[in-house]
PDB file of N, CA and C in Angstrom:
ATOM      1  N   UNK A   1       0.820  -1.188   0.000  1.00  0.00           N
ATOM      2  CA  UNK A   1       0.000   0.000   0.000  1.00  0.00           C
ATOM      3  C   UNK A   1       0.868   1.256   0.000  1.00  0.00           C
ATOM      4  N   UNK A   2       2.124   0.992   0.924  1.00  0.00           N
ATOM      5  CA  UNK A   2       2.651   2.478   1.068  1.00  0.00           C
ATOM      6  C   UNK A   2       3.321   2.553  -0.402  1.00  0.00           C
ATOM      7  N   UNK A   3       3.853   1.866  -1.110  1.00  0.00           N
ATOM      8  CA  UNK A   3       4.708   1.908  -2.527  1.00  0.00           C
ATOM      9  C   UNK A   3       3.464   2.524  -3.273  1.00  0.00           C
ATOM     10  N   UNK A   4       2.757   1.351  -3.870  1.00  0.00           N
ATOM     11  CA  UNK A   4       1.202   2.077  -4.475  1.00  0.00           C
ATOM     12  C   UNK A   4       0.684   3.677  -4.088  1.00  0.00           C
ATOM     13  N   UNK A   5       0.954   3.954  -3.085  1.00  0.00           N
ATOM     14  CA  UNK A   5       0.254   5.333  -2.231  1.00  0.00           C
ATOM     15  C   UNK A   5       1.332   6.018  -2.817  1.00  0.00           C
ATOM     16  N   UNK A   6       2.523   5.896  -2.673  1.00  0.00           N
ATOM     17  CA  UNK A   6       3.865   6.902  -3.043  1.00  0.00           C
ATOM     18  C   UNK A   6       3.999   7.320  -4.521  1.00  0.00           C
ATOM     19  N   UNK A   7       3.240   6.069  -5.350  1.00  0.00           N
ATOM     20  CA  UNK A   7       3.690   6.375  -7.000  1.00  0.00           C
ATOM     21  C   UNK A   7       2.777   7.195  -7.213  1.00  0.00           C
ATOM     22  N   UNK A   8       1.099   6.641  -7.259  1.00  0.00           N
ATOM     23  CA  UNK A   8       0.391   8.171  -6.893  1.00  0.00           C
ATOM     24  C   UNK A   8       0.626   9.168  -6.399  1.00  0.00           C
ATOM     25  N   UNK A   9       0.679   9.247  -5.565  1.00  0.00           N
ATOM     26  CA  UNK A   9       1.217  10.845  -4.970  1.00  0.00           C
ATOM     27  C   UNK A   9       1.951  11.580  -5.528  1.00  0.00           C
ATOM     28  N   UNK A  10       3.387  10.922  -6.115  1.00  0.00           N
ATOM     29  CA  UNK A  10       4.625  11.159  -6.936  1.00  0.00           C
ATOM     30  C   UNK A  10       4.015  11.979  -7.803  1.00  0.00           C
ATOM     31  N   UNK A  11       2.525  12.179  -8.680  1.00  0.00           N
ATOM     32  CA  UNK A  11       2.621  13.161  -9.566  1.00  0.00           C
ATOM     33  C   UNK A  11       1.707  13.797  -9.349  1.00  0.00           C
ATOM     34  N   UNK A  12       1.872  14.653  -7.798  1.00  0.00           N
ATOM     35  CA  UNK A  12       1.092  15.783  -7.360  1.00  0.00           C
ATOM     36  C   UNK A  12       2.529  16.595  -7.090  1.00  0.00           C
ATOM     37  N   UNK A  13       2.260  17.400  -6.255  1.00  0.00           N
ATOM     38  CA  UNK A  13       3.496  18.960  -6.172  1.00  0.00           C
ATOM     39  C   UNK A  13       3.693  17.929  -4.473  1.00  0.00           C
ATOM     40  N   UNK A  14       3.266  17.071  -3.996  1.00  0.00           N
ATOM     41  CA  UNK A  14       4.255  16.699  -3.175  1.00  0.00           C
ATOM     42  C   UNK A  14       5.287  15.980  -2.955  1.00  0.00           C
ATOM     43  N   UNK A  15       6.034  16.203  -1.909  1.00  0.00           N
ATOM     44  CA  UNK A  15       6.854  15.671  -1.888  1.00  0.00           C
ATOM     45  C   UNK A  15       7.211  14.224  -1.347  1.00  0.00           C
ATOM     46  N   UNK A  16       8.045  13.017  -1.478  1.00  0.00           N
ATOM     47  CA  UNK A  16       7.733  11.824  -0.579  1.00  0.00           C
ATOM     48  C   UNK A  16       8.739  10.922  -0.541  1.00  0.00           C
ATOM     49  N   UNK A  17       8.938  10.922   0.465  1.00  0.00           N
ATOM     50  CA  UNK A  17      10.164   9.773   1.221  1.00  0.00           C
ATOM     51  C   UNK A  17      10.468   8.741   0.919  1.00  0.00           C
ATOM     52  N   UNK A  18      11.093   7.708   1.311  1.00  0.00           N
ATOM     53  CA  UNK A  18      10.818   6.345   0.692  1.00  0.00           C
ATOM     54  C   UNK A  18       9.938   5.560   2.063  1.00  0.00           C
ATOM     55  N   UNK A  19       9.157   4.537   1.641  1.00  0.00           N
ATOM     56  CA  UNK A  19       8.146   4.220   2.849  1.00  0.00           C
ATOM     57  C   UNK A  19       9.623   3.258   3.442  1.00  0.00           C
ATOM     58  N   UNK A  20       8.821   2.701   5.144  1.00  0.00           N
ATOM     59  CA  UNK A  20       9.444   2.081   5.801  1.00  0.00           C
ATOM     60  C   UNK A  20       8.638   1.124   6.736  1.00  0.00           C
ATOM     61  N   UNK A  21       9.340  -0.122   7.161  1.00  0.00           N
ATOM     62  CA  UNK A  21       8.493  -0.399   8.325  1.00  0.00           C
ATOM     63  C   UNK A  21       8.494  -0.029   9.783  1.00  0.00           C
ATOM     64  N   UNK A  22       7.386   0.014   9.694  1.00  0.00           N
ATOM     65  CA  UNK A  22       6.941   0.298  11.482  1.00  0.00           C
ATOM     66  C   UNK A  22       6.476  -0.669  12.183  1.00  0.00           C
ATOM     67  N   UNK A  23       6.187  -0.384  13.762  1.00  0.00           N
ATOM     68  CA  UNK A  23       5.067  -1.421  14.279  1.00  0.00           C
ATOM     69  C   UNK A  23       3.974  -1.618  13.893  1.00  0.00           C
ATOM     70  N   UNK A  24       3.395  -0.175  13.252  1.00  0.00           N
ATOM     71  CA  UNK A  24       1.905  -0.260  13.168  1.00  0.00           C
ATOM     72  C   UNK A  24       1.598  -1.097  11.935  1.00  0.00           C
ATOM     73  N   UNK A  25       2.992  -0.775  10.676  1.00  0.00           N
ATOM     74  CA  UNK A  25       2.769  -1.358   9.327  1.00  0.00           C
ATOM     75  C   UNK A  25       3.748  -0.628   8.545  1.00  0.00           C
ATOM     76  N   UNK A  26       3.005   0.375   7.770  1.00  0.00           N
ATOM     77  CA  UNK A  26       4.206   0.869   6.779  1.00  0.00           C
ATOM     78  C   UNK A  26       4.259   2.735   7.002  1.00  0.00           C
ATOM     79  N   UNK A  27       5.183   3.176   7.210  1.00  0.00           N
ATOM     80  CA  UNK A  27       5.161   5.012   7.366  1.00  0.00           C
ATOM     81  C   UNK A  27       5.668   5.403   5.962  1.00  0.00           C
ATOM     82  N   UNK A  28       5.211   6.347   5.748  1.00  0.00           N
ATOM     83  CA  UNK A  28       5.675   7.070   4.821  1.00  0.00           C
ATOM     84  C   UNK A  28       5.924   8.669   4.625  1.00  0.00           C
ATOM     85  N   UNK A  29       7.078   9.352   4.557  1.00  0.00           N
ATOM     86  CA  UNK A  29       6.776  10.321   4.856  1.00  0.00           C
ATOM     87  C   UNK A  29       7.092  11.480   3.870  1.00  0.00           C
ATOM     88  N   UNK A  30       6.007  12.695   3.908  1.00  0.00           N
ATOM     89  CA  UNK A  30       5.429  13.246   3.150  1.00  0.00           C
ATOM     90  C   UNK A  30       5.416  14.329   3.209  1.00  0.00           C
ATOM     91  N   UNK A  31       5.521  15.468   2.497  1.00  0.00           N
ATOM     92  CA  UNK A  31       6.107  17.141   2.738  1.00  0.00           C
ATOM     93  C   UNK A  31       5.731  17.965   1.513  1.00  0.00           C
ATOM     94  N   UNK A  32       4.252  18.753   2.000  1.00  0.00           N
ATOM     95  CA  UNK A  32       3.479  19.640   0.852  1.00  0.00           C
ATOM     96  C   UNK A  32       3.543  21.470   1.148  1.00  0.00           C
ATOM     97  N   UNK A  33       4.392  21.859   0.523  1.00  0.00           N
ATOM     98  CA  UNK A  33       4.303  23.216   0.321  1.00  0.00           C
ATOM     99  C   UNK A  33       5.692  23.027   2.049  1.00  0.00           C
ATOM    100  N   UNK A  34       5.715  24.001   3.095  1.00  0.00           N
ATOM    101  CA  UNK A  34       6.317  23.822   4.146  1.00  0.00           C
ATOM    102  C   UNK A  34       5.741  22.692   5.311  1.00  0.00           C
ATOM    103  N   UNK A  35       4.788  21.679   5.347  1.00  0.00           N
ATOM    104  CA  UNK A  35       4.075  20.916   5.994  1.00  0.00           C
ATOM    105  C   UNK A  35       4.799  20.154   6.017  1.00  0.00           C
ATOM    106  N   UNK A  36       5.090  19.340   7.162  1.00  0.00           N
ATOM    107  CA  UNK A  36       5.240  17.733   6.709  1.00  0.00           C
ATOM    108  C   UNK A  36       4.705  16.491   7.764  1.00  0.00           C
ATOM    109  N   UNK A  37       4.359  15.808   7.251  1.00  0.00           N
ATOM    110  CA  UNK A  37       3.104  14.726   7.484  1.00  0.00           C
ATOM    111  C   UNK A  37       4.386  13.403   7.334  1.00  0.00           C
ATOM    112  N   UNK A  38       3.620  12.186   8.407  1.00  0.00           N
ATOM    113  CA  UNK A  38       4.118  10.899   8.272  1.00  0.00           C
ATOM    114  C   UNK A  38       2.623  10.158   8.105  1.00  0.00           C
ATOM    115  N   UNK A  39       2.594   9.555   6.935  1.00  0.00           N
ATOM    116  CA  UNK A  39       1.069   8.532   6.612  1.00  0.00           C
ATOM    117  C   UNK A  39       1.640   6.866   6.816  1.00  0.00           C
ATOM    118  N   UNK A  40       0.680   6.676   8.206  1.00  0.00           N
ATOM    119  CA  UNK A  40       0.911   4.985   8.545  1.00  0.00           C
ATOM    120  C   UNK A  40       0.268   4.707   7.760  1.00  0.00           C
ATOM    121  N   UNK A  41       0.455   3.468   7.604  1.00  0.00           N
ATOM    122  CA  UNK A  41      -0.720   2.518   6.978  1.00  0.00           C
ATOM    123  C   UNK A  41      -0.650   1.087   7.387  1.00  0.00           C
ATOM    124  N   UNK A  42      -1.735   0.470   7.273  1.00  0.00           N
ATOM    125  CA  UNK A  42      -2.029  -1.123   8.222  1.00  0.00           C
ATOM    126  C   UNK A  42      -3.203  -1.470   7.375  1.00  0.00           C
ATOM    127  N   UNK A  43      -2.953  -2.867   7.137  1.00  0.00           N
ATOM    128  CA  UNK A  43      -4.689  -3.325   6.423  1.00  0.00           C
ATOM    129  C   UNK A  43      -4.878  -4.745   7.232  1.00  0.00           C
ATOM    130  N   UNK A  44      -5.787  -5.288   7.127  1.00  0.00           N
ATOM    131  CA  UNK A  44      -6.585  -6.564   7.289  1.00  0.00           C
ATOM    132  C   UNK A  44      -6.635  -7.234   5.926  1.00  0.00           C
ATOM    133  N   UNK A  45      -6.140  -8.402   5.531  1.00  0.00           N
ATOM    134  CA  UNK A  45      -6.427  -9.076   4.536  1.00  0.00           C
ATOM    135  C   UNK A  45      -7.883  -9.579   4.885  1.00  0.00           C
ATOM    136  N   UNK A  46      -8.670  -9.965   4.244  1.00  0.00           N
ATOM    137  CA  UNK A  46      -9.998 -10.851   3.891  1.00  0.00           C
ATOM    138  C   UNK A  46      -9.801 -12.607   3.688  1.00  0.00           C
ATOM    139  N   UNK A  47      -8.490 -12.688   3.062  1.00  0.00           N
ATOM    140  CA  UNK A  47      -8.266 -14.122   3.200  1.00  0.00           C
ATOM    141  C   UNK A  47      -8.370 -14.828   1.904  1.00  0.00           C
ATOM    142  N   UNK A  48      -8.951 -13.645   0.777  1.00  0.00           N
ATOM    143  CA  UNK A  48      -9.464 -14.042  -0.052  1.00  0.00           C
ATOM    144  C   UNK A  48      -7.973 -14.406  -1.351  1.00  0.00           C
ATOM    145  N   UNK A  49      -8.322 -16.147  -1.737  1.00  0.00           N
ATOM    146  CA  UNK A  49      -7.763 -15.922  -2.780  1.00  0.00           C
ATOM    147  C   UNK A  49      -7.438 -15.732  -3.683  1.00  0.00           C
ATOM    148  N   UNK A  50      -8.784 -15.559  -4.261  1.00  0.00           N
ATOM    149  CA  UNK A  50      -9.039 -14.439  -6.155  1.00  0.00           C
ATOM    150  C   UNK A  50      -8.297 -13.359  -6.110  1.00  0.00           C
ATOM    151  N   UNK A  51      -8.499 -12.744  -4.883  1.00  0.00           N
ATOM    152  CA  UNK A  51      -8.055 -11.419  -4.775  1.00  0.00           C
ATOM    153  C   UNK A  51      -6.963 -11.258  -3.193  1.00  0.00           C
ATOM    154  N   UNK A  52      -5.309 -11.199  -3.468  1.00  0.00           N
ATOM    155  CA  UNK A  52      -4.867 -11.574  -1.899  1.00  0.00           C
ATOM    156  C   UNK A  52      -5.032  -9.875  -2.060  1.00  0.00           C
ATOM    157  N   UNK A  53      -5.324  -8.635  -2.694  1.00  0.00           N
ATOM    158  CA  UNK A  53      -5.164  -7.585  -2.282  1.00  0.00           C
ATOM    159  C   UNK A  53      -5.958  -7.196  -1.025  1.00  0.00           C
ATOM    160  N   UNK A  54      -7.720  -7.966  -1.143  1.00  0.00           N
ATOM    161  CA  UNK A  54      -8.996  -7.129  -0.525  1.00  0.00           C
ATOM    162  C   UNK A  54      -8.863  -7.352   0.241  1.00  0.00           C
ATOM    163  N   UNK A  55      -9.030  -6.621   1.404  1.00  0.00           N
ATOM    164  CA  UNK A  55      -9.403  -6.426   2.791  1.00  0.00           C
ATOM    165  C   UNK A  55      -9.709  -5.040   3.153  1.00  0.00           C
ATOM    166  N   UNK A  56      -9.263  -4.582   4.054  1.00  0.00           N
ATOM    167  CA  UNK A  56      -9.227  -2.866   4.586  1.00  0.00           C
ATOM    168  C   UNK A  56      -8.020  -2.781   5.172  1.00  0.00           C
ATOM    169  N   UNK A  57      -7.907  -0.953   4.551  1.00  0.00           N
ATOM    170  CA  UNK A  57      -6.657  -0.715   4.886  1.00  0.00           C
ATOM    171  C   UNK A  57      -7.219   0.446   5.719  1.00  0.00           C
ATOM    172  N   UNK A  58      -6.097   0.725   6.405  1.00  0.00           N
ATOM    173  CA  UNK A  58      -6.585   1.859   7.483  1.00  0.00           C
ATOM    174  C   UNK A  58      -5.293   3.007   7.336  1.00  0.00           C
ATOM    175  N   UNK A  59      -5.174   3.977   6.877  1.00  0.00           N
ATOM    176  CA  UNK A  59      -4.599   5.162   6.528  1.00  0.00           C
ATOM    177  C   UNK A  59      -4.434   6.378   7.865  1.00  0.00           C
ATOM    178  N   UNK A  60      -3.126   6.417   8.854  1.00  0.00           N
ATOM    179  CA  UNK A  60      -3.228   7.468   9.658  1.00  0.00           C
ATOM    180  C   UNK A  60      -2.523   8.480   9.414  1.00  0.00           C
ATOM    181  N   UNK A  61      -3.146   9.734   8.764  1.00  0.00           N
ATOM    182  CA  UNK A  61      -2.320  11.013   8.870  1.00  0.00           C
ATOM    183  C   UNK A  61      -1.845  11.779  10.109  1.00  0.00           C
ATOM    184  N   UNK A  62      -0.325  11.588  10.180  1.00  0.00           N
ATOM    185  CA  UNK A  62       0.138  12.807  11.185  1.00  0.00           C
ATOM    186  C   UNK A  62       0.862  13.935  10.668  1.00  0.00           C
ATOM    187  N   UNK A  63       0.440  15.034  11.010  1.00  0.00           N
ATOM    188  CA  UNK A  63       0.825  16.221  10.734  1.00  0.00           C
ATOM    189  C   UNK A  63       2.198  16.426  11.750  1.00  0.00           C
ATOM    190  N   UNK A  64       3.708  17.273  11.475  1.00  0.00           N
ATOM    191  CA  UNK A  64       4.644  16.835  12.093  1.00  0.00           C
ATOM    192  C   UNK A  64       4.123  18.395  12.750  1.00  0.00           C
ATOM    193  N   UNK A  65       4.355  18.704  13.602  1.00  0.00           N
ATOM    194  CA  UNK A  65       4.062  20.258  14.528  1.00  0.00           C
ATOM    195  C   UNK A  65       5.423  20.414  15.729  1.00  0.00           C
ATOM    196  N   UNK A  66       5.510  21.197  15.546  1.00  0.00           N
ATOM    197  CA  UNK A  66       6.410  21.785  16.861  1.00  0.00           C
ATOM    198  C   UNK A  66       6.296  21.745  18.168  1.00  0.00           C
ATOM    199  N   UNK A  67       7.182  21.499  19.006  1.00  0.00           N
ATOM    200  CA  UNK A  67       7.125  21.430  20.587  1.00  0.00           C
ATOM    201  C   UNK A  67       6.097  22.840  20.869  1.00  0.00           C
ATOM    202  N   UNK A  68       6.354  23.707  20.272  1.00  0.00           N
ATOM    203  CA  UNK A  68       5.561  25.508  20.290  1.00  0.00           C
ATOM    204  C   UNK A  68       4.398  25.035  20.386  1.00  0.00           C
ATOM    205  N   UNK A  69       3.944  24.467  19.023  1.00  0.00           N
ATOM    206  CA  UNK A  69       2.289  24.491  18.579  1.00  0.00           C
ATOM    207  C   UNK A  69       1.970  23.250  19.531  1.00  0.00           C
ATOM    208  N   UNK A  70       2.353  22.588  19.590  1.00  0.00           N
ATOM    209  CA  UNK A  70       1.367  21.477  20.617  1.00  0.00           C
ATOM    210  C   UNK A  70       1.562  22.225  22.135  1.00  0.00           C
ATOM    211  N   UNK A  71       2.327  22.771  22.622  1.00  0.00           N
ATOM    212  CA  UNK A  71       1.961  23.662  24.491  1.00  0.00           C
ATOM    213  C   UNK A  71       1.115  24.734  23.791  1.00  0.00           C
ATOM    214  N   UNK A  72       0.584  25.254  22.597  1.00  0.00           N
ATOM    215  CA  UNK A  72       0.084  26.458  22.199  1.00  0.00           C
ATOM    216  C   UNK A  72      -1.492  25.755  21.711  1.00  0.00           C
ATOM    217  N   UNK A  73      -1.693  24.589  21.668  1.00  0.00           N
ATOM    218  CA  UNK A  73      -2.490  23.660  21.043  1.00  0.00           C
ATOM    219  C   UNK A  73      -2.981  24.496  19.250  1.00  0.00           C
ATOM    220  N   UNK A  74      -1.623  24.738  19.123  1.00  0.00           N
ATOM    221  CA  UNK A  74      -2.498  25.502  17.222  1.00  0.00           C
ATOM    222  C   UNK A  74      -1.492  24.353  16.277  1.00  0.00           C
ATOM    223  N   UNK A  75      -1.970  24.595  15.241  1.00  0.00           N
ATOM    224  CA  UNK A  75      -1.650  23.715  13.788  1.00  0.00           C
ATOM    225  C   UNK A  75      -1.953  22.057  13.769  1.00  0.00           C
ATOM    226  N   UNK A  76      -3.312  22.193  14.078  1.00  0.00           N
ATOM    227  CA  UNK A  76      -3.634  20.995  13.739  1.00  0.00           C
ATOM    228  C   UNK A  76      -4.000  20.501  12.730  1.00  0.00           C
ATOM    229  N   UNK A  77      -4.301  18.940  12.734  1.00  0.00           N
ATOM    230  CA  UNK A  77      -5.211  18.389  11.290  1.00  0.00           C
ATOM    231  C   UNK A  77      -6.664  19.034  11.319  1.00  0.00           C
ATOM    232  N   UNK A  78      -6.834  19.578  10.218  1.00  0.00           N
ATOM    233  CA  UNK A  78      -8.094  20.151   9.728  1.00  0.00           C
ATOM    234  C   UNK A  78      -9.128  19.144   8.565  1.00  0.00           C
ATOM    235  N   UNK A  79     -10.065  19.202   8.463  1.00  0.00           N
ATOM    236  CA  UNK A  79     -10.945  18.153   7.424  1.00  0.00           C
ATOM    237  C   UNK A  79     -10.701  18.447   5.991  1.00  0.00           C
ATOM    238  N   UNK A  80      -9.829  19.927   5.724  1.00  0.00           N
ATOM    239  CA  UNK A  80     -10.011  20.852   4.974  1.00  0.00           C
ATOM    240  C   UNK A  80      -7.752  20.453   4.968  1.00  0.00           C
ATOM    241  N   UNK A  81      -7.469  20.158   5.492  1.00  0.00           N
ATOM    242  CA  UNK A  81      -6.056  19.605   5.091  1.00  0.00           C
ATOM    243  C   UNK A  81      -5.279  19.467   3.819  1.00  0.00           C
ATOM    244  N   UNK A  82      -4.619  19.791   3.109  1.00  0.00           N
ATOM    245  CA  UNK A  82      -3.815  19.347   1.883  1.00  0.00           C
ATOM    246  C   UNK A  82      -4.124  18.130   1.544  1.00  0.00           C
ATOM    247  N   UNK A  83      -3.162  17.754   3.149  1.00  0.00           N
ATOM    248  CA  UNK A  83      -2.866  16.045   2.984  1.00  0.00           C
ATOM    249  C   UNK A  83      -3.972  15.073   2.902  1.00  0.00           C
ATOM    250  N   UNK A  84      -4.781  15.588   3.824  1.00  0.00           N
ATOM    251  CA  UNK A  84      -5.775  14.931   3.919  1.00  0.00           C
ATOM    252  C   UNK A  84      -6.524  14.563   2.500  1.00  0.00           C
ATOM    253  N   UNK A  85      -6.981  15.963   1.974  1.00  0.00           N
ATOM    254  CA  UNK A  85      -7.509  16.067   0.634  1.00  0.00           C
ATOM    255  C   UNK A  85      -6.764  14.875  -0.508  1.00  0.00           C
ATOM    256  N   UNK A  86      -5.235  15.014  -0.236  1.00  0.00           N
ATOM    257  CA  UNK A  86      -4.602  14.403  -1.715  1.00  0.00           C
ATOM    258  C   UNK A  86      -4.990  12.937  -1.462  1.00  0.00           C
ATOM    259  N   UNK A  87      -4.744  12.549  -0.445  1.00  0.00           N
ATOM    260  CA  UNK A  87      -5.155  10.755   0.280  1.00  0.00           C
ATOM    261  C   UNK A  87      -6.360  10.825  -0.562  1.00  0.00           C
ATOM    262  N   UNK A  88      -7.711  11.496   0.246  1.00  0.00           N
ATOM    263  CA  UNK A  88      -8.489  11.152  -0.148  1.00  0.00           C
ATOM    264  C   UNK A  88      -8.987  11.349  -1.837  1.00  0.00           C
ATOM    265  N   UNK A  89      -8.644  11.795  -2.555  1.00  0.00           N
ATOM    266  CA  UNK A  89      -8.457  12.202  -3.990  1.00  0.00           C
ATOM    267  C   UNK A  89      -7.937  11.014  -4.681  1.00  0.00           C
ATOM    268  N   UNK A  90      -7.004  10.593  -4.220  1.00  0.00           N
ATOM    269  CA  UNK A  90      -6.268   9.300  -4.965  1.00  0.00           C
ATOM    270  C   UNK A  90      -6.712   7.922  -4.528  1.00  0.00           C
ATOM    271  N   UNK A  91      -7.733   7.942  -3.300  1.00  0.00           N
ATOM    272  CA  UNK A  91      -7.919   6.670  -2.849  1.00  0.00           C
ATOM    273  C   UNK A  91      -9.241   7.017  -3.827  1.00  0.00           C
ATOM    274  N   UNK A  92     -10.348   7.388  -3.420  1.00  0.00           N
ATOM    275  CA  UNK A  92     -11.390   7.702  -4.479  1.00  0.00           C
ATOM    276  C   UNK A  92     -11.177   7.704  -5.999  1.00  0.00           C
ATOM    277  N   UNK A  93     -10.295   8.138  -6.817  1.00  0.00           N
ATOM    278  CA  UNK A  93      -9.494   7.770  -8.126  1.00  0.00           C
ATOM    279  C   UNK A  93      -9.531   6.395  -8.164  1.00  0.00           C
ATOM    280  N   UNK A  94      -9.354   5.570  -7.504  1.00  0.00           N
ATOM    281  CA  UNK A  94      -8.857   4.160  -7.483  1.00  0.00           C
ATOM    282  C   UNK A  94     -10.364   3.262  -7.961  1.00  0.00           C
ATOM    283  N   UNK A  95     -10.188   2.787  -9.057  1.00  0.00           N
ATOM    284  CA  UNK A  95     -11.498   2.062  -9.213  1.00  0.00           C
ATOM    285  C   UNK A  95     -11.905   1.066  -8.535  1.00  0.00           C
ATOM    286  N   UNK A  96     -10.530   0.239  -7.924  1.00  0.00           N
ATOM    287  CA  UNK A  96     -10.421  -1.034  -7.173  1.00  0.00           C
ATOM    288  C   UNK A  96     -10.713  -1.047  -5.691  1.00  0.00           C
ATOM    289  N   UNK A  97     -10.751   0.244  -5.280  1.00  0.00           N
ATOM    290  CA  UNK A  97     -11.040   0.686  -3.966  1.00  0.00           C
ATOM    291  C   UNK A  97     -12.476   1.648  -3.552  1.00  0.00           C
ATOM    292  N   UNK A  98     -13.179   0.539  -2.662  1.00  0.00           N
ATOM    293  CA  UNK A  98     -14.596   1.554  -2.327  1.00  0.00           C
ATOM    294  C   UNK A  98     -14.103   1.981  -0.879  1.00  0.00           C
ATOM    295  N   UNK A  99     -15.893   2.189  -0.516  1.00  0.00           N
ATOM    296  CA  UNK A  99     -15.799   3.154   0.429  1.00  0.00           C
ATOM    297  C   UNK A  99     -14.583   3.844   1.894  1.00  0.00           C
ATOM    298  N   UNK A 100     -14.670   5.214   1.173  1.00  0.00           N
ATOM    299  CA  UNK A 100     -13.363   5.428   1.692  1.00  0.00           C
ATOM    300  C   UNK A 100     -14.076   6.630   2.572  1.00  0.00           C
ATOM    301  N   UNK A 101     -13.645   6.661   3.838  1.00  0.00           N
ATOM    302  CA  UNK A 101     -14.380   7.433   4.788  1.00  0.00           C
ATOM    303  C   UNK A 101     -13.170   8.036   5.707  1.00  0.00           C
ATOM    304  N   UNK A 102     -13.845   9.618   5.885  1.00  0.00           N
ATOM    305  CA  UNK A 102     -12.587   9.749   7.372  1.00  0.00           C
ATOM    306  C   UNK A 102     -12.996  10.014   8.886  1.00  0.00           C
ATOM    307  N   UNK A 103     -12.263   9.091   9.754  1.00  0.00           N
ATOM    308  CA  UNK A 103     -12.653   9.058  10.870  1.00  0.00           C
ATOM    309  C   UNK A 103     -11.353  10.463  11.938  1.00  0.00           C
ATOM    310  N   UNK A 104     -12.006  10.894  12.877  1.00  0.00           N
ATOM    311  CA  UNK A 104     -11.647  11.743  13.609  1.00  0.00           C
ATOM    312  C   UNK A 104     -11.039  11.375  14.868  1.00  0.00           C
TER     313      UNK A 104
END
């Protein structure tokens, strides 16, 4: 998912790291205009073997913020986000992928 997520992305104006593993699954990290964001990602396979892709994947945006802004509680994730937006833009693009929702 994070490779797939990166080649997309690759031809927007952002910028992007090479992914890696984590505990959670795969990070990837990501830098639009002066922002920069690390996107986990983790899925559930289904089991299925027509398809070993399907299951659900679960996508966490973190916005990187300063020791400042978090004791100041400003620059947070907004619904209205870059990052947020491009995720959801390219997962929706995806014919192979339905409902794509964001949780808070």
């Amino acid at each position: 998912m994070a490779v797939w997520l990166r080649q997309k992305a690759n031809r927007t104006t952002a910028r992007l790291g090479s992914p890696y593993q984590e505990d959670c699954g795969w990070e990837l990290p990501v830098r639009i205009r002066d922002q920069s964001y690390c996107l986990c990602m983790s899925g559930n396979a289904d089991g299925s073997t027509a398809n070993p892709d399907e299951g659900e994947w679960g996508i966490i945006v973190e916005m990187k913020r300063s020791i400042s802004q978090r004791i100041r509680d400003k620059g947070k994730l907004t619904a209205d986000d870059d990052m947020l937006n491009l995720v959801r833009k390219i997962l929706e693009g995806e014919p192979t992928i339905s409902f794509v929702h964001l949780e808070e």
